[in-house]
Protein backbone atom coordinates (compact mmCIF):
# COMPACT_ATOMS: atom_id res chain seq x y z
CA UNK A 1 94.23 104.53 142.76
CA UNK A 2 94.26 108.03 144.12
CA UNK A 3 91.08 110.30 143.05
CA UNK A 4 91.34 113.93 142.22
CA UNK A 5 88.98 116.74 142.11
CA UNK A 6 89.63 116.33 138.48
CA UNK A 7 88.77 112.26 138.24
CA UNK A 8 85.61 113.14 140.36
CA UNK A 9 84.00 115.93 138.48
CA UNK A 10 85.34 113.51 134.81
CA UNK A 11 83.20 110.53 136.61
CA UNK A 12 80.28 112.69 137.31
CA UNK A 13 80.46 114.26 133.85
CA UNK A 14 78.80 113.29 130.94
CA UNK A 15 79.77 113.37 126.87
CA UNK A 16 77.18 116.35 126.33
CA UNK A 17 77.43 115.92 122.66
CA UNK A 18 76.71 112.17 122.73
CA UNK A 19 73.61 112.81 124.70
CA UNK A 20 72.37 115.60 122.65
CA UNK A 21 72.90 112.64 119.70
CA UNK A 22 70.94 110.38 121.73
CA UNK A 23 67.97 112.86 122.84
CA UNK A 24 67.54 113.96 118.83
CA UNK A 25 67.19 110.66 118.04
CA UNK A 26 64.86 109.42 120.51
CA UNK A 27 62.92 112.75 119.92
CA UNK A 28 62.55 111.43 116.27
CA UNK A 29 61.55 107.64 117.07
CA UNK A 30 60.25 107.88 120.22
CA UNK A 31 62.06 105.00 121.56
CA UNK A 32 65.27 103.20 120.74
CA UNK A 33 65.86 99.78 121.67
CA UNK A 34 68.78 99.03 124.66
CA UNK A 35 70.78 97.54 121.77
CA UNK A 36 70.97 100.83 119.84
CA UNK A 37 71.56 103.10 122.71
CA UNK A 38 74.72 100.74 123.41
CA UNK A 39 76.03 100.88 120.09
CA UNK A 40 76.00 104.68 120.00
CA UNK A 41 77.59 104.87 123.42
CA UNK A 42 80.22 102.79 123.13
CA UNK A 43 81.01 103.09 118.76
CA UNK A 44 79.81 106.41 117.63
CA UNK A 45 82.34 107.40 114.99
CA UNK A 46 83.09 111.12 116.83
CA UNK A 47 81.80 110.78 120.22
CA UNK A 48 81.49 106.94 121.31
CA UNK A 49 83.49 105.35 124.42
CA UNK A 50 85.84 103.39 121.99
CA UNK A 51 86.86 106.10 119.71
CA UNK A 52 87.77 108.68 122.69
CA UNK A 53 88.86 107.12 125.31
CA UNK A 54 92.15 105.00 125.98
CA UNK A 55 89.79 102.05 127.77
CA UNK A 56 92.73 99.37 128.68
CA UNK A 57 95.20 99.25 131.01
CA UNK A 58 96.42 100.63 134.33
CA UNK A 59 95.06 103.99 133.91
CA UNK A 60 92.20 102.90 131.57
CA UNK A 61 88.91 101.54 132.91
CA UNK A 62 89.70 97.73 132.65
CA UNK A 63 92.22 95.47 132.77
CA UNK A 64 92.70 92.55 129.76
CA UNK A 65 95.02 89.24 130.17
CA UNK A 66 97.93 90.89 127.58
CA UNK A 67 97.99 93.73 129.85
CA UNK A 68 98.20 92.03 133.31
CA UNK A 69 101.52 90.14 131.90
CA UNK A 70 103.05 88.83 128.78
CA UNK A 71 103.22 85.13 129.52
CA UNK A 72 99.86 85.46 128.28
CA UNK A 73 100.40 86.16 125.10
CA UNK A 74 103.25 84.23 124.92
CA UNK A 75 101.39 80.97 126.02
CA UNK A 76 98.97 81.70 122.82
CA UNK A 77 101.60 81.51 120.69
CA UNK A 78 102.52 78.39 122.13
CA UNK A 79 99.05 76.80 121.54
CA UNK A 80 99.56 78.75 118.08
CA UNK A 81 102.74 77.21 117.25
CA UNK A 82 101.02 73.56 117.73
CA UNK A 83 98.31 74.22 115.52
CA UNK A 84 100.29 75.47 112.57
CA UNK A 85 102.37 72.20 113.19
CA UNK A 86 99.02 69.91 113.19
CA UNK A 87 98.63 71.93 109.75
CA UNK A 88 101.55 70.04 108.06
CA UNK A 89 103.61 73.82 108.94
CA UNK A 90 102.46 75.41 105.65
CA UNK A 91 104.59 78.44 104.40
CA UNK A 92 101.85 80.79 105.31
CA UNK A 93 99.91 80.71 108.37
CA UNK A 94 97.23 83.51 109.24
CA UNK A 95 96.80 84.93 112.43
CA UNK A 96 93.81 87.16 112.91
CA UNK A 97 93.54 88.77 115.20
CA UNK A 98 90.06 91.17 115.89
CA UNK A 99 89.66 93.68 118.76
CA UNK A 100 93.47 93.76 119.18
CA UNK A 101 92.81 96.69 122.00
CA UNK A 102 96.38 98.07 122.58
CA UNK A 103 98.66 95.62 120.10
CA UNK A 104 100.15 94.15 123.73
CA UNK A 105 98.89 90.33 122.69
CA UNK A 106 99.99 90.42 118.91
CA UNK A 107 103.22 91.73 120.41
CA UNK A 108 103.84 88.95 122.91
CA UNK A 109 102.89 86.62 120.12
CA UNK A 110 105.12 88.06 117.86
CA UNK A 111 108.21 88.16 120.17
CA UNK A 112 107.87 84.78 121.54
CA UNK A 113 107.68 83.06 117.96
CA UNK A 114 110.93 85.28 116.96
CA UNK A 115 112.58 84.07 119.68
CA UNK A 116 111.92 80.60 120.01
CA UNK A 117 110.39 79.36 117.22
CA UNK A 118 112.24 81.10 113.95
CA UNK A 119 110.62 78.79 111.33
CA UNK A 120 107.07 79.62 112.68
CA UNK A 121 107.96 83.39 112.64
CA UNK A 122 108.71 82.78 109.02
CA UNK A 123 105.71 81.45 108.31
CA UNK A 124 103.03 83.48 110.28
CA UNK A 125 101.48 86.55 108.42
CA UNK A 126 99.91 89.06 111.25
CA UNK A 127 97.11 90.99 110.32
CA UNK A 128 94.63 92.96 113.02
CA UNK A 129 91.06 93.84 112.08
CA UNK A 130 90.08 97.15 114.13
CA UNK A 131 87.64 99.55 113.16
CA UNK A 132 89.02 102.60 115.97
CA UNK A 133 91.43 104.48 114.41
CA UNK A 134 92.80 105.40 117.97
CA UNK A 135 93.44 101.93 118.59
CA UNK A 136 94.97 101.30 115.25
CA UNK A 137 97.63 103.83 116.16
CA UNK A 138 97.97 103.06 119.60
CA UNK A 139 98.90 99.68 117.89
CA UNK A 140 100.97 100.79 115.47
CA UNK A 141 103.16 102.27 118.49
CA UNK A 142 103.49 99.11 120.15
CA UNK A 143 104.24 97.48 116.86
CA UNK A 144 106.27 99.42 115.26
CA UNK A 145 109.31 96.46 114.79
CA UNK A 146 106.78 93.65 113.55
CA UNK A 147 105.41 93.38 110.08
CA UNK A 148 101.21 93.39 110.72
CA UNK A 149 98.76 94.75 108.30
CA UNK A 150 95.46 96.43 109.33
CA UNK A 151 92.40 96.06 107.92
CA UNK A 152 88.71 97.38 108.87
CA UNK A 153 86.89 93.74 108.20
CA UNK A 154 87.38 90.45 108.23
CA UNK A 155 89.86 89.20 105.18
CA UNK A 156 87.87 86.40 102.88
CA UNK A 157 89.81 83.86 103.57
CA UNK A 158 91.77 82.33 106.59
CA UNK A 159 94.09 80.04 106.48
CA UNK A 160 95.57 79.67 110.81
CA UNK A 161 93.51 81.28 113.30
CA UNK A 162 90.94 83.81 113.87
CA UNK A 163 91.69 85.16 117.55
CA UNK A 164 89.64 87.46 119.92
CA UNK A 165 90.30 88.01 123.54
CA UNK A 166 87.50 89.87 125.37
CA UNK A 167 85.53 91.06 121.54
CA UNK A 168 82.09 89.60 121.47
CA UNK A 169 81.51 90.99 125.54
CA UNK A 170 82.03 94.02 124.21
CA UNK A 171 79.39 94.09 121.31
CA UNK A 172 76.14 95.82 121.90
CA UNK A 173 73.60 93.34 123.34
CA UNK A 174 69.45 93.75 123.02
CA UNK A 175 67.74 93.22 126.76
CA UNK A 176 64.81 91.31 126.98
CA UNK A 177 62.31 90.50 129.99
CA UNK A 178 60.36 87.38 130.23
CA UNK A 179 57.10 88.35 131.90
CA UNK A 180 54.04 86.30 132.40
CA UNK A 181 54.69 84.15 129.01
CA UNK A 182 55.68 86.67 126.97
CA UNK A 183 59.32 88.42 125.76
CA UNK A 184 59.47 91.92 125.78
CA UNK A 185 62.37 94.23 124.60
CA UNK A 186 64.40 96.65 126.74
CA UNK A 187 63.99 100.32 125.30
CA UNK A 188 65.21 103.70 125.91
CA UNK A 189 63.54 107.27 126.11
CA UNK A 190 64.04 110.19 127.52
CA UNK A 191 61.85 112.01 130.14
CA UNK A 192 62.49 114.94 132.41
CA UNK A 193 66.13 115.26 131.62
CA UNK A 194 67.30 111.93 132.11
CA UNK A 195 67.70 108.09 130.35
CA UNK A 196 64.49 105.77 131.01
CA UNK A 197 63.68 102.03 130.37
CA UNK A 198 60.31 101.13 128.70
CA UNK A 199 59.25 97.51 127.21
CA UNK A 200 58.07 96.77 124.10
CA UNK A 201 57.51 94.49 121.11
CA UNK A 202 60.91 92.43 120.78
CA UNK A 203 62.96 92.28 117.76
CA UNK A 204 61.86 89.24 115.73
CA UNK A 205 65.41 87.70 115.63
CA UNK A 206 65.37 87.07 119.68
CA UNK A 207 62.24 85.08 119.42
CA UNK A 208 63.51 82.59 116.93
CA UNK A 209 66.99 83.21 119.03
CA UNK A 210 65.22 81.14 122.32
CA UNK A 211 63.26 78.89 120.03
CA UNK A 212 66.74 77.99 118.61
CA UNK A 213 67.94 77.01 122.25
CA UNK A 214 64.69 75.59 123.25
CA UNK A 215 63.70 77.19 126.32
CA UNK A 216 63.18 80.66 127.78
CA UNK A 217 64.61 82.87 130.79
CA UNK A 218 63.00 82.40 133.70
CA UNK A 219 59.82 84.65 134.05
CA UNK A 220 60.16 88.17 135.65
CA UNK A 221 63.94 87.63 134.31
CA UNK A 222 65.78 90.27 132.47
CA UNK A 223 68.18 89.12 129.99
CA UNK A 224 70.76 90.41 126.95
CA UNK A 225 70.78 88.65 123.65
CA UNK A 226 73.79 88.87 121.82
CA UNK A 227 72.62 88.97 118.07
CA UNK A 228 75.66 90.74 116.44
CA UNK A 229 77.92 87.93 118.02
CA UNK A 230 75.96 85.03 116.03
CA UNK A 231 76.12 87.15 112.86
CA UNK A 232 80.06 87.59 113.79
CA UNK A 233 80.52 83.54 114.03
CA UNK A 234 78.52 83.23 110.71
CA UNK A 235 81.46 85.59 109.60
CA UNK A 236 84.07 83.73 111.02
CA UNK A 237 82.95 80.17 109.83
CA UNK A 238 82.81 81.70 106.58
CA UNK A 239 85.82 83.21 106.70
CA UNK A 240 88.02 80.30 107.61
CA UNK A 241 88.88 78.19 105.36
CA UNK A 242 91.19 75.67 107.50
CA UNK A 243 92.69 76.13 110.86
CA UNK A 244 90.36 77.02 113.86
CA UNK A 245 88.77 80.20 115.58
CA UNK A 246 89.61 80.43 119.11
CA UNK A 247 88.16 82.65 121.47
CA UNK A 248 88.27 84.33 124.68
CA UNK A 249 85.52 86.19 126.59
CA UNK A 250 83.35 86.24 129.56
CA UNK A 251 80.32 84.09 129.66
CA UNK A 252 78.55 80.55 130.09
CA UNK A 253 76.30 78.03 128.69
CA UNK A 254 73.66 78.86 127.82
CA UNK A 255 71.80 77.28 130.76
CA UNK A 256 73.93 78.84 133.29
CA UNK A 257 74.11 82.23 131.14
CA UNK A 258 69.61 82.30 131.40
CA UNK A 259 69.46 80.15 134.27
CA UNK A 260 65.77 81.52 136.67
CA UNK A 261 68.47 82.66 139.80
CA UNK A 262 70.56 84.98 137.41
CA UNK A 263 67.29 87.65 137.68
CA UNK A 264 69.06 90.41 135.98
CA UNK A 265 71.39 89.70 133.37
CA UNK A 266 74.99 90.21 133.46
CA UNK A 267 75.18 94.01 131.87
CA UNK A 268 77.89 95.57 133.58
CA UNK A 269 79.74 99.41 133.28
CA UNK A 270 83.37 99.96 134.48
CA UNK A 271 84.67 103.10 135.13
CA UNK A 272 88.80 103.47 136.44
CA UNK A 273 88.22 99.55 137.62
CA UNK A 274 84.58 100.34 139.63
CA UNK A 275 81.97 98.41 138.19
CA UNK A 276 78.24 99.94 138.07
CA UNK A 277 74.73 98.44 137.31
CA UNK A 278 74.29 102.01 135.53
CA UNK A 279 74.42 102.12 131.72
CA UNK A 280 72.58 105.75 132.10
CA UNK A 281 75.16 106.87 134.11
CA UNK A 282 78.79 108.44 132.48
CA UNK A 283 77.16 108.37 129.20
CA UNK A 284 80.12 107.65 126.78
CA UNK A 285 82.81 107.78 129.66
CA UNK A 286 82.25 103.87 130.49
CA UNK A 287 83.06 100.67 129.10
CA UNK A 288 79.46 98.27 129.20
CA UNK A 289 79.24 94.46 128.78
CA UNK A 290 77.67 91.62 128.96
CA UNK A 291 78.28 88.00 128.79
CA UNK A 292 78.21 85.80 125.83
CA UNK A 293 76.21 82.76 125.36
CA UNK A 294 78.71 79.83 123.96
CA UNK A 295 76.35 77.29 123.36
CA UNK A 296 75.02 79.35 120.47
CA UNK A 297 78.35 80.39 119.54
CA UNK A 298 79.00 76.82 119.09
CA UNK A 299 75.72 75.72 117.35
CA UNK A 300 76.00 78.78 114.98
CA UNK A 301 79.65 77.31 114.14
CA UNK A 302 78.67 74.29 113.69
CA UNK A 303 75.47 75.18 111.21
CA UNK A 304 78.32 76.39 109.08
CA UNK A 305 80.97 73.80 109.26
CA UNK A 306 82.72 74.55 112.31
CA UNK A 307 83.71 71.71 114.75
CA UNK A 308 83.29 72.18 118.04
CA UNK A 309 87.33 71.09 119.17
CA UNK A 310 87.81 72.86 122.55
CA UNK A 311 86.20 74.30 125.68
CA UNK A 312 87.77 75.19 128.77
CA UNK A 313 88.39 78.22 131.06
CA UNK A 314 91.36 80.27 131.03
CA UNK A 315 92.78 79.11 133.90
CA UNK A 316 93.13 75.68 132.80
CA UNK A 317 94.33 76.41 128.99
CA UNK A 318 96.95 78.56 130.81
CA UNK A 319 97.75 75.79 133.44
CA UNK A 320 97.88 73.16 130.32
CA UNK A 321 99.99 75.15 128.65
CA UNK A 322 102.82 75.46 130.95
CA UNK A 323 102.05 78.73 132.75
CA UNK A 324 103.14 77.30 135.96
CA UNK A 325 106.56 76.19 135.06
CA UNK A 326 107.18 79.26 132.87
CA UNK A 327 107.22 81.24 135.84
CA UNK A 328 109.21 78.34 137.88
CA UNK A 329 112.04 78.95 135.51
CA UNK A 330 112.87 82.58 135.86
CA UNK A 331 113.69 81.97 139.53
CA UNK A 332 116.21 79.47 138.13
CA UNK A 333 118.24 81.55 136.27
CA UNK A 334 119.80 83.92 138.77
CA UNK A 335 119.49 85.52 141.94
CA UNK A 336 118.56 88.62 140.76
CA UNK A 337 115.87 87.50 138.74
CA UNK A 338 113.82 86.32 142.36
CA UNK A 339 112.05 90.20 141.89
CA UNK A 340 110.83 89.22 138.44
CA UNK A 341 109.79 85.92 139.91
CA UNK A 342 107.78 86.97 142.81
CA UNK A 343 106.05 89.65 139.97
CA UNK A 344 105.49 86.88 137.86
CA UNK A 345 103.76 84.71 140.04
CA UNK A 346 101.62 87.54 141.08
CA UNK A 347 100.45 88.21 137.30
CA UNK A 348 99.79 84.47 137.47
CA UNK A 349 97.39 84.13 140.25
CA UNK A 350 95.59 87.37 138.07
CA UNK A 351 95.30 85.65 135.05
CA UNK A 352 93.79 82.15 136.64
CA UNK A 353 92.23 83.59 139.30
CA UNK A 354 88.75 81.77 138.92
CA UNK A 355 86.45 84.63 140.47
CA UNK A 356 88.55 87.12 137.60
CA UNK A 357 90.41 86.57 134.55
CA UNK A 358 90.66 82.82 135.15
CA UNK A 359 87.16 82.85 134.83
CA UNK A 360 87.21 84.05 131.06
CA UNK A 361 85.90 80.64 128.95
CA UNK A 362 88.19 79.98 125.88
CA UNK A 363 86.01 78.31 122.81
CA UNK A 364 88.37 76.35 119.36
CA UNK A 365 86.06 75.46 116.82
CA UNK A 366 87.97 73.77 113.69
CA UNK A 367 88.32 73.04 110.07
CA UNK A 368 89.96 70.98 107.78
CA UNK A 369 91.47 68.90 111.29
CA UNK A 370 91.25 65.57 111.56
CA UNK A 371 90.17 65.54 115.63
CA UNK A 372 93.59 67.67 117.00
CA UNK A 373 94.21 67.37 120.22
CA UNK A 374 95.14 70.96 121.26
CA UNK A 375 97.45 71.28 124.05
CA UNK A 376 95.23 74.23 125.65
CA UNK A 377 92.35 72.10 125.92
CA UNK A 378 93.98 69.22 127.37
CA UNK A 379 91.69 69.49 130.53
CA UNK A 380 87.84 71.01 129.23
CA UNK A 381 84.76 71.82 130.60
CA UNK A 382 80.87 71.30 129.62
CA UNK A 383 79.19 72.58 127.74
């Protein structure tokens, strides 16, 4: 990507407002913890990352699965279709989807079932859960021939599938440092113009949090602890009332995710497809994350009545799925279709590339199925 004077003096700028926000309040409190500053950079209502910036894409700051090619999306709706036929193909069957970024997967899932799978389409009610009203309309755009509702929250009840791709990496995480026996929280002030890290006292949630896993980073590690995400499966499991959550997203074990060589943490900024170690840095022009921690994802569904059914990587739910010969059988049709081919195959080797996208870990946690053997998950991985 070519840079202009323009996308230089943009990367070296900063959302003046947002800061101001951020000083006043750390003027007021003294410090804030990491987790706060996070959520103001990335959600404030008038000034945040999310609800100014078109993030996805191309031209955006990262790149998502839907966006690299559609087989994606339609390989979901594969795995989809199977589930709502291991549900006896009830009349209804919910698909929720949360953090639908630019409406590109609900459309691939929507297409695919029209075409292919008419009694499905009939069946499957679409609704997105965003909170950016950006997004929303960016998604209404892409939308605009396929009945999907919108809501801000979670409905009460799900009957299909709650689906994320790349939501809980993208919730604000708390840091923590293990040091000499003790856990200390990440905060932030502000000295001599600029964004500084201080320790204190952690949050008494991320305590209990390593007490629930039984063990601790390793010492003189630094660390994020993803507390909304727990409260968000407690949500989910509540939420569903048969059918299965499945989810996308960076991250590991827990084992490998706190493991004593990973020394500090996995927070990282992206800004036009550069990465940084900088969340001071761009203030409220860059996308932040960090990775998620499945094994509590899976305990936490499991406290409320979740089964653990799945666990794999992207790569191989794709490969299980088909993803190969999907792209095998455009070359068949025609001659001219070879272009499409060759671009095909190239979005493949993006989407199971195992140091990118194929990396991505893809969690199914059930209820109300007697053991179903999803096709995705045909080959899994430890957890």
């Amino acid at each position: 990507m070519t840079s202009t004077l323009e996308d230089e003096f943009e990367s070296a700028t900063e959302n003046a407002a947002l800061v101001e926000l951020l000083q006043q309040r750390i003027d007021a409190e003294g410090v804030i913890t990491f987790h706060d500053y996070m959520e103001t950079v990335l959600y404030h209502p008038q000034h945040g990352y999310y609800t100014t910036r078109e993030p996805m894409g191309r031209q955006g700051d990262y790149l998502t699965s839907p966006e690299v090619d559609p087989i994606f999306g339609s390989l979901v709706a594969k795995q989809l279709q199977q589930l709502w036929e291991l549900m006896d193909r009830p009349a209804r069957f919910d698909v929720v989807e949360q953090g639908a970024g630019s409406g590109l997967l609900a459309r691939d899932i929507l297409r695919r079932t029209r075409r292919r799978a008419p009694d499905f389409a009939d069946a499957l009610s679409y609704r997105i859960v965003d909170v950016s009203s950006s997004l929303k309309r960016r998604q209404a755009e892409t939308l605009a021939e396929y009945e999907v509702e919108w809501s801000d929250d979670l409905p009460q009840k799900i009957d299909g599938c709650l689906l994320s791709n790349e939501l809980l990496d993208s919730f604000p995480v708390h840091r923590v440092v293990h040091r000499d026996g003790q856990l200390m929280e990440v905060m932030v002030t502000h000295e001599n113009g600029r964004f500084e890290e201080v320790t204190g006292p952690p949050t008494a949630k991320i305590a209990e949090y390593f007490a629930d896993l039984g063990f601790w980073p390793g010492d003189g590690c630094v660390v994020e602890v993803n507390l909304q995400a727990v409260d968000w499966m407690a949500s989910a499991a509540q939420a569903l009332q048969r059918g299965l959550v499945l989810t996308f997203d960076f991250g590991y074990p827990a084992k490998e995710l706190y493991a004593p060589w990973r020394r500090d943490g996995t927070l990282l900024c992206f800004y036009r497809h550069n990465p940084s170690s900088d969340p001071y840095a761009r203030v409220g022009k860059q996308d932040m994350t960090a990775h998620v921690d499945f094994t509590t994802l899976m305990r936490t569904g499991e406290s409320h009545g979740l089964e653990t059914t799945g666990f794999t990587t992207q790569s191989r739910f794709l490969a299980a799925l088909g993803i190969g010969a999907g792209v095998d059988s455009v070359a068949k049709e025609s001659p001219e279709a070879l272009e499409e081919y060759y671009n095909r195959r190239r979005a493949v080797q993006v989407l199971i590339d195992a140091a990118g996208l194929g990396r991505i870990r893809v969690l199914a946690q059930s209820r109300g199925l007697a053991a179903p053997a999803l096709i995705g998950f045909a080959d899994q991985t430890d957890a």
